[in-house]
Protein backbone atom coordinates (compact mmCIF):
# COMPACT_ATOMS: atom_id res chain seq x y z
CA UNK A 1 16.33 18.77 17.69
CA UNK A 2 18.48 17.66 15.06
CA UNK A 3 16.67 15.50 12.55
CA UNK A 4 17.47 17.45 9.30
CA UNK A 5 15.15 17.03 6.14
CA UNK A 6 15.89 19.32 3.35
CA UNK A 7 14.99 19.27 0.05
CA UNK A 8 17.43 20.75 -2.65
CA UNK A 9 17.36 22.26 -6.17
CA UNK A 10 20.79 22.31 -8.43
CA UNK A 11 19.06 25.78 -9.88
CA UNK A 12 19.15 27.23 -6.69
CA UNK A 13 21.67 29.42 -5.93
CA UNK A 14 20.81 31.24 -2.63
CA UNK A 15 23.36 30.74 0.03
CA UNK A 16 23.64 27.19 1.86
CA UNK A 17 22.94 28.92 4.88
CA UNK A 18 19.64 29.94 3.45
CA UNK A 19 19.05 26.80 1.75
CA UNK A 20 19.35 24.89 4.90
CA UNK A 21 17.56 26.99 6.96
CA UNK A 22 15.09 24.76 8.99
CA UNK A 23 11.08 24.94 8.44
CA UNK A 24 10.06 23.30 11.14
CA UNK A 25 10.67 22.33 14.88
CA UNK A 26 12.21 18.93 13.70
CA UNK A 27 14.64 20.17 11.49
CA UNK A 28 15.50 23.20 14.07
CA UNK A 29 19.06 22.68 15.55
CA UNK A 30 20.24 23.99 18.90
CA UNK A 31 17.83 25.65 22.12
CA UNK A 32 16.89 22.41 23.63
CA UNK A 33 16.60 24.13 26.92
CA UNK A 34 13.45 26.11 25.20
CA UNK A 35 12.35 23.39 22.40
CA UNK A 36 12.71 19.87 23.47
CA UNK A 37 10.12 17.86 24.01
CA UNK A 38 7.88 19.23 26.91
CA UNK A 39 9.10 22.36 27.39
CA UNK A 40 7.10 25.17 27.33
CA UNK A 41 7.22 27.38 24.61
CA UNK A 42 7.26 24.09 22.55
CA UNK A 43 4.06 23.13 23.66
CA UNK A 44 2.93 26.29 23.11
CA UNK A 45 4.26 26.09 19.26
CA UNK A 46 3.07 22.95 18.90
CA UNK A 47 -0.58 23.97 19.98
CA UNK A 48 -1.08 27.02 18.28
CA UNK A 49 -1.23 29.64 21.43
CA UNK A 50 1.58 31.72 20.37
CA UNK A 51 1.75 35.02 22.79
CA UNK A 52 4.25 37.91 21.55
CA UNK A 53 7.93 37.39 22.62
CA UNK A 54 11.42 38.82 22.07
CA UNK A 55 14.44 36.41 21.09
CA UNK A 56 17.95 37.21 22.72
CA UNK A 57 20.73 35.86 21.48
CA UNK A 58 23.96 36.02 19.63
CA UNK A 59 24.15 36.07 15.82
CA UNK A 60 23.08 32.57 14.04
CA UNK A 61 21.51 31.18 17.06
CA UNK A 62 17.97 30.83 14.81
CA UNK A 63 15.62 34.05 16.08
CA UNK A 64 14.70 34.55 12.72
CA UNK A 65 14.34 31.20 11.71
CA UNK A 66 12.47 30.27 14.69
CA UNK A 67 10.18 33.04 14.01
CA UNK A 68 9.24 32.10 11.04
CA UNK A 69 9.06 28.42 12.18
CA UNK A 70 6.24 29.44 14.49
CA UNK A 71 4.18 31.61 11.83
CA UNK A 72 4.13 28.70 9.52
CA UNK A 73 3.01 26.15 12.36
CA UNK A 74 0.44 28.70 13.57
CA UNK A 75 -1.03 29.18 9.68
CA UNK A 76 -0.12 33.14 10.34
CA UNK A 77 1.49 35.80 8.12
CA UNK A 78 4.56 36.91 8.42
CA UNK A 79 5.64 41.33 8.27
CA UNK A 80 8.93 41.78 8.49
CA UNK A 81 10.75 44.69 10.15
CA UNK A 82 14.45 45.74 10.01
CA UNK A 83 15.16 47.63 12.76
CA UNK A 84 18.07 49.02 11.14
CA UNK A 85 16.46 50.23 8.02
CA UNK A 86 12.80 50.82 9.28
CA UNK A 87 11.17 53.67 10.53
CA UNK A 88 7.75 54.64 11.66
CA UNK A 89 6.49 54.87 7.93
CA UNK A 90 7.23 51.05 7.44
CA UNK A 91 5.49 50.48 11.26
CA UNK A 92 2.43 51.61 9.46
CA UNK A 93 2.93 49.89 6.77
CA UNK A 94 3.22 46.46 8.52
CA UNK A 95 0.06 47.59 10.70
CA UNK A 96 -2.09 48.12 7.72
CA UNK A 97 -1.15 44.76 6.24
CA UNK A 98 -2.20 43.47 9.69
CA UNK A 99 -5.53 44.96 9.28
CA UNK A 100 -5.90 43.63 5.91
CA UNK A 101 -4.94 39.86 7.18
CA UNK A 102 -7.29 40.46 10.09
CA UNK A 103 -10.25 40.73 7.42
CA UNK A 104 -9.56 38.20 5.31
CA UNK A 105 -9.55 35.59 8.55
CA UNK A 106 -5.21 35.22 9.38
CA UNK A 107 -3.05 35.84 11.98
CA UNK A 108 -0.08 38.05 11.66
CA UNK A 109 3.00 37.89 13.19
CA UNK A 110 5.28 41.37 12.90
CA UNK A 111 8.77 40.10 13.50
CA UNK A 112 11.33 42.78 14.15
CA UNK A 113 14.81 42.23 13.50
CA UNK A 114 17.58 43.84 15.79
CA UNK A 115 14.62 45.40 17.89
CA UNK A 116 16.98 47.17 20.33
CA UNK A 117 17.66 49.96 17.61
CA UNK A 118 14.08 51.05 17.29
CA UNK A 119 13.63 54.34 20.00
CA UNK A 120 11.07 54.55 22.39
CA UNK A 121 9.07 56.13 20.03
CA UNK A 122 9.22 53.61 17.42
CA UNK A 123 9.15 50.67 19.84
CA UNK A 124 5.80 52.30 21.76
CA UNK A 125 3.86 52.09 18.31
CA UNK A 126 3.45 48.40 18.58
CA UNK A 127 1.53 48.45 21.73
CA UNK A 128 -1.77 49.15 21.40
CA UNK A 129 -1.62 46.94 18.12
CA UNK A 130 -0.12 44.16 20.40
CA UNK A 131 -2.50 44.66 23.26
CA UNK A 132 -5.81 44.21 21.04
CA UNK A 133 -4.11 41.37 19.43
CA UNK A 134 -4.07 42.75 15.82
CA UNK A 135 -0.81 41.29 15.74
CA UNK A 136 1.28 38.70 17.61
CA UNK A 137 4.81 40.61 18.13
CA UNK A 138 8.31 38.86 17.90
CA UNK A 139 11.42 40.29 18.24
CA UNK A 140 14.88 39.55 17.74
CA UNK A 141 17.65 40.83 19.59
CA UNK A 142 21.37 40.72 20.34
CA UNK A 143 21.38 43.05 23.25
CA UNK A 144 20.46 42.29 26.77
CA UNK A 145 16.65 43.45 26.03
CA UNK A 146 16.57 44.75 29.84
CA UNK A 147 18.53 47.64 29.00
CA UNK A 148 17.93 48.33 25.23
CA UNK A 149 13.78 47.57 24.87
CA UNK A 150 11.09 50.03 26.75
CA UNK A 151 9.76 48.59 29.94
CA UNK A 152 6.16 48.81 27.94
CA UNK A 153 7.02 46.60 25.00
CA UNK A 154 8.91 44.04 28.01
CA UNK A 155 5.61 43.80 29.80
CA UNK A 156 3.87 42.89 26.81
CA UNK A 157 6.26 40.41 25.40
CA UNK A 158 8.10 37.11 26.97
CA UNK A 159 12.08 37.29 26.68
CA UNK A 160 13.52 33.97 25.72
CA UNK A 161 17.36 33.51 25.86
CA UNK A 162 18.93 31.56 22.57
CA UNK A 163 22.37 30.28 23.32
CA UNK A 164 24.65 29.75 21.03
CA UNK A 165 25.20 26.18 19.59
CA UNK A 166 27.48 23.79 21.20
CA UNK A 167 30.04 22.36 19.25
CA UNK A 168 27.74 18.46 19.34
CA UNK A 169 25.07 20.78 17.52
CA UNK A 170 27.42 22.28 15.16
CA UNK A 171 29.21 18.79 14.22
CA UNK A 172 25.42 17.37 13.30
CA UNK A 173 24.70 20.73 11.30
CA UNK A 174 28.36 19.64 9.31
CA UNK A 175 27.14 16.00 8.65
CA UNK A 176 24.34 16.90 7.07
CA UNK A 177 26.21 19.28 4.90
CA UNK A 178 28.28 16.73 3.75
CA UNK A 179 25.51 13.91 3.33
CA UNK A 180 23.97 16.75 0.64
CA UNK A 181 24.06 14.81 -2.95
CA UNK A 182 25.88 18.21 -4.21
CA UNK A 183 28.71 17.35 -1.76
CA UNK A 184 28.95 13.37 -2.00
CA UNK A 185 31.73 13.64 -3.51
CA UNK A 186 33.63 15.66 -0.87
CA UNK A 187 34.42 14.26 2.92
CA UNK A 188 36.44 16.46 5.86
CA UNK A 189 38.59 15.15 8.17
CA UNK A 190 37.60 14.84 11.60
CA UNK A 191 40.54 17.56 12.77
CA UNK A 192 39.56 20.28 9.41
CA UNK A 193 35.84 20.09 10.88
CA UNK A 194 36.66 20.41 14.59
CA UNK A 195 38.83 23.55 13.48
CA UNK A 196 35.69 25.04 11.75
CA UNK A 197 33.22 23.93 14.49
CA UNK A 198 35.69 26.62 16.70
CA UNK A 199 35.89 29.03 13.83
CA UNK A 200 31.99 29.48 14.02
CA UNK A 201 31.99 30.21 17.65
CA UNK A 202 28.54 28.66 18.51
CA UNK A 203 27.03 30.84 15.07
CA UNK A 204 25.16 28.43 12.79
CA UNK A 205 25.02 30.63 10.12
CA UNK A 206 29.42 31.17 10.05
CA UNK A 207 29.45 27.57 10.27
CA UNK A 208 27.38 26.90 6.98
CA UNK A 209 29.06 30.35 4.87
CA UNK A 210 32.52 28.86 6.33
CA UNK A 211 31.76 25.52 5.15
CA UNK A 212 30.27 27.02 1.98
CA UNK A 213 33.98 28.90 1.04
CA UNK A 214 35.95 25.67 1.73
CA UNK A 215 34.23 23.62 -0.26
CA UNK A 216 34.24 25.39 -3.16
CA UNK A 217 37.88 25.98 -2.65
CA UNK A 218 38.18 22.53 -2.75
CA UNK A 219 35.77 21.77 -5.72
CA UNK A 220 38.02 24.35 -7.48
CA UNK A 221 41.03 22.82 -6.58
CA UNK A 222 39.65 19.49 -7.32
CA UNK A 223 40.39 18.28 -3.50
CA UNK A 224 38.56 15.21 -2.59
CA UNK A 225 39.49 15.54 1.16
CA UNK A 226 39.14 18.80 3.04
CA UNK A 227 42.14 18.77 5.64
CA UNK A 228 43.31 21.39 8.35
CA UNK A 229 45.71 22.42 5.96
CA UNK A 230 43.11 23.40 3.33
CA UNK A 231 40.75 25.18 5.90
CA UNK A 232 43.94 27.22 7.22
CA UNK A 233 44.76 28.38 3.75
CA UNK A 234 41.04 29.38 3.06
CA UNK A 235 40.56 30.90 6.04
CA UNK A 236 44.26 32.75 6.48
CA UNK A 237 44.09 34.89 10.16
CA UNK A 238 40.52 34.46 10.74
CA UNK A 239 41.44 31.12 12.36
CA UNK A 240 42.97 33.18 14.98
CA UNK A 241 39.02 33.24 16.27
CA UNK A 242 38.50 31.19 19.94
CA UNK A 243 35.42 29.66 21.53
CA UNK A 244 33.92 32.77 23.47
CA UNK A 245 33.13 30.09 26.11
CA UNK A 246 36.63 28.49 25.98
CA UNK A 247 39.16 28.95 28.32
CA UNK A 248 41.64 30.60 26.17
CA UNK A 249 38.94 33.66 26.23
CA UNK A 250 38.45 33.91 29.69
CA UNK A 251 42.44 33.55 30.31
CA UNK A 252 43.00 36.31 28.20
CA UNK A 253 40.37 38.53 29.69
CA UNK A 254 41.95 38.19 32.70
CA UNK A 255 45.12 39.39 31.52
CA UNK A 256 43.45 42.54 30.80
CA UNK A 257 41.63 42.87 33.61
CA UNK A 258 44.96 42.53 35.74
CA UNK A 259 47.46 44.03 33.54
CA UNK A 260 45.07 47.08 34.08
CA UNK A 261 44.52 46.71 37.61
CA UNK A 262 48.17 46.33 37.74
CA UNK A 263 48.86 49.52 36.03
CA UNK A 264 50.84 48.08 33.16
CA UNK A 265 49.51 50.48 29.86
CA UNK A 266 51.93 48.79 27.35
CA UNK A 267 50.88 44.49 29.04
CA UNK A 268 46.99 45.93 28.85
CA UNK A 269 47.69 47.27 25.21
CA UNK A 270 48.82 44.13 24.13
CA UNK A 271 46.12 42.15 25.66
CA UNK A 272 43.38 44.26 24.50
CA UNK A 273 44.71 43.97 20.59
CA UNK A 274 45.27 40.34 21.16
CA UNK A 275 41.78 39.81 21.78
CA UNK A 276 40.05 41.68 19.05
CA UNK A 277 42.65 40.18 16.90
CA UNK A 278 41.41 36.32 17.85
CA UNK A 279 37.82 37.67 16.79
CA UNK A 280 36.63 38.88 20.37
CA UNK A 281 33.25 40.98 20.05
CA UNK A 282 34.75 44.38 20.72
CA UNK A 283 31.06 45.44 22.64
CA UNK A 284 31.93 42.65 25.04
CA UNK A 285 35.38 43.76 25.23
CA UNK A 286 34.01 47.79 25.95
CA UNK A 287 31.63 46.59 28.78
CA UNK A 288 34.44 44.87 30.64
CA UNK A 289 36.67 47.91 30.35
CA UNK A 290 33.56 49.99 31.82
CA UNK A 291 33.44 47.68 34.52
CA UNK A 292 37.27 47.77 35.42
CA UNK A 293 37.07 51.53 35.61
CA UNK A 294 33.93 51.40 38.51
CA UNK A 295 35.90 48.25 40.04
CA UNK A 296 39.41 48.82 40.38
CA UNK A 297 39.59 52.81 40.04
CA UNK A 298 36.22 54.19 41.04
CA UNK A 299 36.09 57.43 43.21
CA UNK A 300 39.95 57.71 42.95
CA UNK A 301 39.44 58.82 39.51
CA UNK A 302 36.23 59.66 38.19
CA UNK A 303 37.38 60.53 35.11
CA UNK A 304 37.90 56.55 33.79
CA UNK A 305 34.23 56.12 34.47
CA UNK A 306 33.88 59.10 32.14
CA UNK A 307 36.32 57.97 29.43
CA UNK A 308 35.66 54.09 29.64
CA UNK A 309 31.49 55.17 29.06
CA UNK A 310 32.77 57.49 26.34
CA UNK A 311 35.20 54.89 23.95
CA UNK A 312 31.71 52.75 24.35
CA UNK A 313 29.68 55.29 23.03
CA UNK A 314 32.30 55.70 20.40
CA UNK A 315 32.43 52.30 19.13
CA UNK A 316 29.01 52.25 19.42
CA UNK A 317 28.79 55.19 16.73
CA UNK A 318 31.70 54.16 14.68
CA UNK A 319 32.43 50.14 14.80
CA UNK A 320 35.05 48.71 13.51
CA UNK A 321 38.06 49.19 13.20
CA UNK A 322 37.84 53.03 13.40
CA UNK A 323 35.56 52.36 16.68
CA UNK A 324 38.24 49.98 18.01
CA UNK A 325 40.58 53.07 19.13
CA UNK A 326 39.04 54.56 21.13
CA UNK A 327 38.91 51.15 23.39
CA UNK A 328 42.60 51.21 23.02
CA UNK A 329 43.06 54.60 24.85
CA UNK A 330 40.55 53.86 27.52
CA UNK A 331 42.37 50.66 28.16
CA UNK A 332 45.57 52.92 28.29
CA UNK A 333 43.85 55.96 30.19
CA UNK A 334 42.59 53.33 33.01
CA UNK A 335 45.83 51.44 33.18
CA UNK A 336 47.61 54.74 34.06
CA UNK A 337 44.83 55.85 36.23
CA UNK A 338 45.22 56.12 40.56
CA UNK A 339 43.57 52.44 41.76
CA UNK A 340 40.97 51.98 44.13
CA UNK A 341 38.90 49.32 45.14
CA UNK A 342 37.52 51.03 47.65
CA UNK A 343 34.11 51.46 46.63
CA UNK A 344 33.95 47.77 45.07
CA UNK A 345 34.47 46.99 48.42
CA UNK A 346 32.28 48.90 50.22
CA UNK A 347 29.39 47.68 48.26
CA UNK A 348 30.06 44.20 48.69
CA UNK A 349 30.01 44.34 52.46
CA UNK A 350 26.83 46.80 52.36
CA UNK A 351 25.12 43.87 50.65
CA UNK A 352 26.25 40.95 52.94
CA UNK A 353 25.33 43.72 55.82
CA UNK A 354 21.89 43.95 54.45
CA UNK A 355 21.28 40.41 53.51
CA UNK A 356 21.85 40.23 57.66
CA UNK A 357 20.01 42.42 59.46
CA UNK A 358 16.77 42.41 56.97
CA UNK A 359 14.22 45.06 55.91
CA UNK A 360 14.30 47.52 58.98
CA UNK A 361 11.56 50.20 58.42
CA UNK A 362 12.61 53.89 57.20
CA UNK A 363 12.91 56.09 60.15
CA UNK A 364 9.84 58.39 60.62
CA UNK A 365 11.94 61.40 60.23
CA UNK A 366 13.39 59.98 56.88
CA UNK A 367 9.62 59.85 55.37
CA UNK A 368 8.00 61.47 52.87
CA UNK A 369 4.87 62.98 53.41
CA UNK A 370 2.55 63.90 50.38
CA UNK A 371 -0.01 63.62 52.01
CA UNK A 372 -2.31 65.38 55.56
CA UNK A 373 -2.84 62.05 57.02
CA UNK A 374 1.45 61.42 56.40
CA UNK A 375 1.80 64.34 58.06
CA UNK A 376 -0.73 63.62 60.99
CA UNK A 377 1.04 60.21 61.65
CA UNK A 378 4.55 61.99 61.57
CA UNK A 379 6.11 61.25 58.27
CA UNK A 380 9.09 63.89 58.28
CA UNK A 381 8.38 65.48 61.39
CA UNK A 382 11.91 66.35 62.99
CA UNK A 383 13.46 66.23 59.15
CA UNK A 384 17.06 68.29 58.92
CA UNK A 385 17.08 70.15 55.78
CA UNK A 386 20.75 70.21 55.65
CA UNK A 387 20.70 72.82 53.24
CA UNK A 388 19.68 75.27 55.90
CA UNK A 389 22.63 73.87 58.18
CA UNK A 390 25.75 75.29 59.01
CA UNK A 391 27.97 73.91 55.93
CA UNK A 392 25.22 72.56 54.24
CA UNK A 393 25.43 69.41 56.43
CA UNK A 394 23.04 68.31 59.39
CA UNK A 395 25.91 67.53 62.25
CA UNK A 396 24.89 64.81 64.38
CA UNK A 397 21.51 63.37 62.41
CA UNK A 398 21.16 59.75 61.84
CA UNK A 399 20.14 58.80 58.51
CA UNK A 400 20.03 54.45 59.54
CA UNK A 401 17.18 52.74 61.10
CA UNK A 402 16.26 53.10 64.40
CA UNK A 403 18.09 51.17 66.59
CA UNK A 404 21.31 50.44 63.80
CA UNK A 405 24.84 51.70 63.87
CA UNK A 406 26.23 53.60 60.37
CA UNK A 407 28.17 50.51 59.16
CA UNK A 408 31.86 52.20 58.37
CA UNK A 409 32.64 50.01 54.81
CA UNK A 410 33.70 52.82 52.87
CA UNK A 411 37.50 53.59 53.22
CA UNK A 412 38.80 56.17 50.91
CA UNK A 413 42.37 55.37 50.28
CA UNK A 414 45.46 57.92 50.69
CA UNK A 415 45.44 57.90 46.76
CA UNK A 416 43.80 59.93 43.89
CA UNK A 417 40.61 62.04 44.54
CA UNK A 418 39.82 60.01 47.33
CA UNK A 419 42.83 61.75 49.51
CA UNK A 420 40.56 64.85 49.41
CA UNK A 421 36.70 62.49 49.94
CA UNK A 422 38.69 60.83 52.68
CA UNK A 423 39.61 64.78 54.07
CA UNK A 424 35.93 65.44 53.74
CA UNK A 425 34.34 62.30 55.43
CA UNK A 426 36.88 63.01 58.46
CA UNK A 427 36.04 66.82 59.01
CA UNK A 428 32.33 65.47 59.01
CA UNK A 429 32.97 63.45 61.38
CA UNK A 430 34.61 66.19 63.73
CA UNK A 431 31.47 67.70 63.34
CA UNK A 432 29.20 64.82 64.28
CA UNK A 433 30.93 64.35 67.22
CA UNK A 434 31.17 68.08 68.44
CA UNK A 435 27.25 68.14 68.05
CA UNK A 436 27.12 64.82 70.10
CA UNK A 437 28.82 66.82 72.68
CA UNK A 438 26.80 69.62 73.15
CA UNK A 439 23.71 67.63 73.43
């Protein structure tokens, strides 16, 4: 997948990174694990049955190049959508153009760009189009499409995962840079590459505009030899970027996670800024913080659930830097917060219980019953309302499968709110077992 074969005009003056953008599956670098030979959505490509999909990946992995890859090789045109800057009105538009392809005998492929930002709204208006197969629906996507596209539109479409280039892809991309006759008069060391190769961070498209800056720095400076020292200088504190699959990430994530777990504000501060300052993706950096609040806090204090959900939202509506805050004081607010693991715990033993004992059926009594014939065969008969209980609580009912103890996972510790849900859970008890002794 890396057999470059580009074709380049001194007159033009786009961007390398669009000069060099690939046209077809030869030239397309990277995604072996969905392109190389026999695989396939390759084979698929390569014989013209193209069904509608949705790219996911990071920035300058190649959904929009592959996209367009697959409209040329299929002989379709290509709309374009923004997700970002479109709205219904331009939906429209793109259908229409559709129908107009449709009559004059072509295909049409509506790619979507950042397709996560489109409401449900928006994102329901392709489906009928996509079911009668007016149009052949791509989209392109940063976010985990689970959560951010409409379970319709999903059903419709097959999600394909783009990973971000490894640094053997990256190093080929460079070479052919430098074999371009505009740069044959330029080489890079091997140590000035590597350094750029972890500047890009797996993003073809850094690598190239990177590349593209240092090289005219050098041209200007009339530097024959592109060194470390040369990239440093043209590249000043962004260097301070690291390999999001590199150790020195995951190290320093887990300095967060257990400067906050250890309750050290000031160690988790530091951490936090240390990261976004090496170039970390600040929406990767809110969903671990939502994640320590549930796993090391939880029902202790359910107000870091609140706040770690809220900064997210925040940075969400503001980015960066102003965004960037409001992580800061939800890294400080959960830091300072009563721990409990508790909960984390719980679950994880509920699942190893479950994964043991199998799918026992619901208890009759636990049924619904919609329905005469549920209600015949004794769905709900013998139900508790425990609203119409003494303390709104049904003292002595079993709500497990026939035949299976309560497991007792969940612990509340002596700390936080869950001094009072530990209170509770007890005088519930008493209660259970005063009704066990009247019986």
């Amino acid at each position: 997948m890396s057999n470059f074969s580009f074709d380049f005009n001194e007159n033009d003056f786009r961007p390398l990174a669009a000069r060099m953008r690939p046209t077809t599956l030869t030239q397309y670098c990277g995604q072996s694990h969905l392109l190389g030979e026999g695989k396939p959505l390759r084979k698929a490509i390569e014989a013209g049955y193209v069904h509608s999909m949705i790219f996911w990946g990071p920035p300058g992995t190649g959904k929009t190049t592959l996209a367009e890859i697959i409209a040329q090789r299929i002989n379709a045109e290509v709309e374009r959508i923004s997700a970002v800057t479109s709205g219904i009105k331009e939906i429209r538009e793109a259908i229409e153009k559709a129908k107009q392809n449709k009559l004059a005998g072509l295909r049409t492929i509506l790619f979507v760009d950042e397709v996560h930002r489109f409401n449900k709204a928006q994102q329901d208006a392709f489906l009928p189009h996509v079911e009668s197969g007016l149009i052949t629906f791509i989209g392109a996507t940063t976010e985990n499409p689970s959560f951010e596209v409409n379970a319709a539109l999903l059903s419709r479409a097959q999600v394909y995962t783009l990973k971000p280039l490894n640094p053997e892809s990256l190093a080929q991309l460079c070479d052919k840079v430098f074999r371009l006759p505009e740069n044959a008069q330029i080489s890079i060391t091997p140590e000035a590459q590597q350094l750029i190769i972890q500047h890009a961070d797996g993003d073809a498209r850094r690598l190239l505009n990177t590349l593209e800056q240092i090289i005219r720095a050098a041209q200007t400076q009339h530097i024959a030899e592109i060194n470390s020292d040369l990239v440093a200088q043209t590249l000043g504190s962004q260097l301070r970027r690291f390999d999001k699959g590199g150790e020195a990430f995951y190290n320093q994530i887990s300095a967060l996670h257990k400067s906050v777990r250890g309750s050290h504000p000031n160690a988790a501060l530091y951490w936090f800024t240390r990261m976004l300052d090496g170039g970390a993706d600040p929406r990767y950096l809110a969903r671990r913080i939502v994640r320590m609040a549930w796993e090391d806090i939880g029902l202790a204090d359910p107000r870091a659930m609140q706040i770690a959900n809220d900064a997210a939202a925040t940075y969400e509506r503001l980015g960066s830097p102003e965004g960037e805050l409001a992580l800061a004081q939800a890294v400080l607010y959960l830091a300072a917060a009563t721990k409990s693991n508790a909960g984390y715990t719980a679950f994880n033993q509920m699942r190893q219980f479950v994964r043991e004992h199998g799918s026992a059926a619901v208890p009759v009594h636990l049924c619904n019953a919609p329905t005469k014939l549920m209600k015949e065969l004794g769905y709900g008969r013998d139900y508790r309302y425990a609203h119409d209980e003494p303390h709104a609580y049904a003292a002595g009912e079993s709500y497990m499968p026939d035949g299976m103890d309560e497991p007792d996972f969940y612990r509340p510790t002596d700390r936080g709110l869950e001094i009072k849900i530990a209170e509770k859970l007890a005088w519930l008890r008493g209660l259970d077992e005063a009704a066990q002794g009247d019986e």
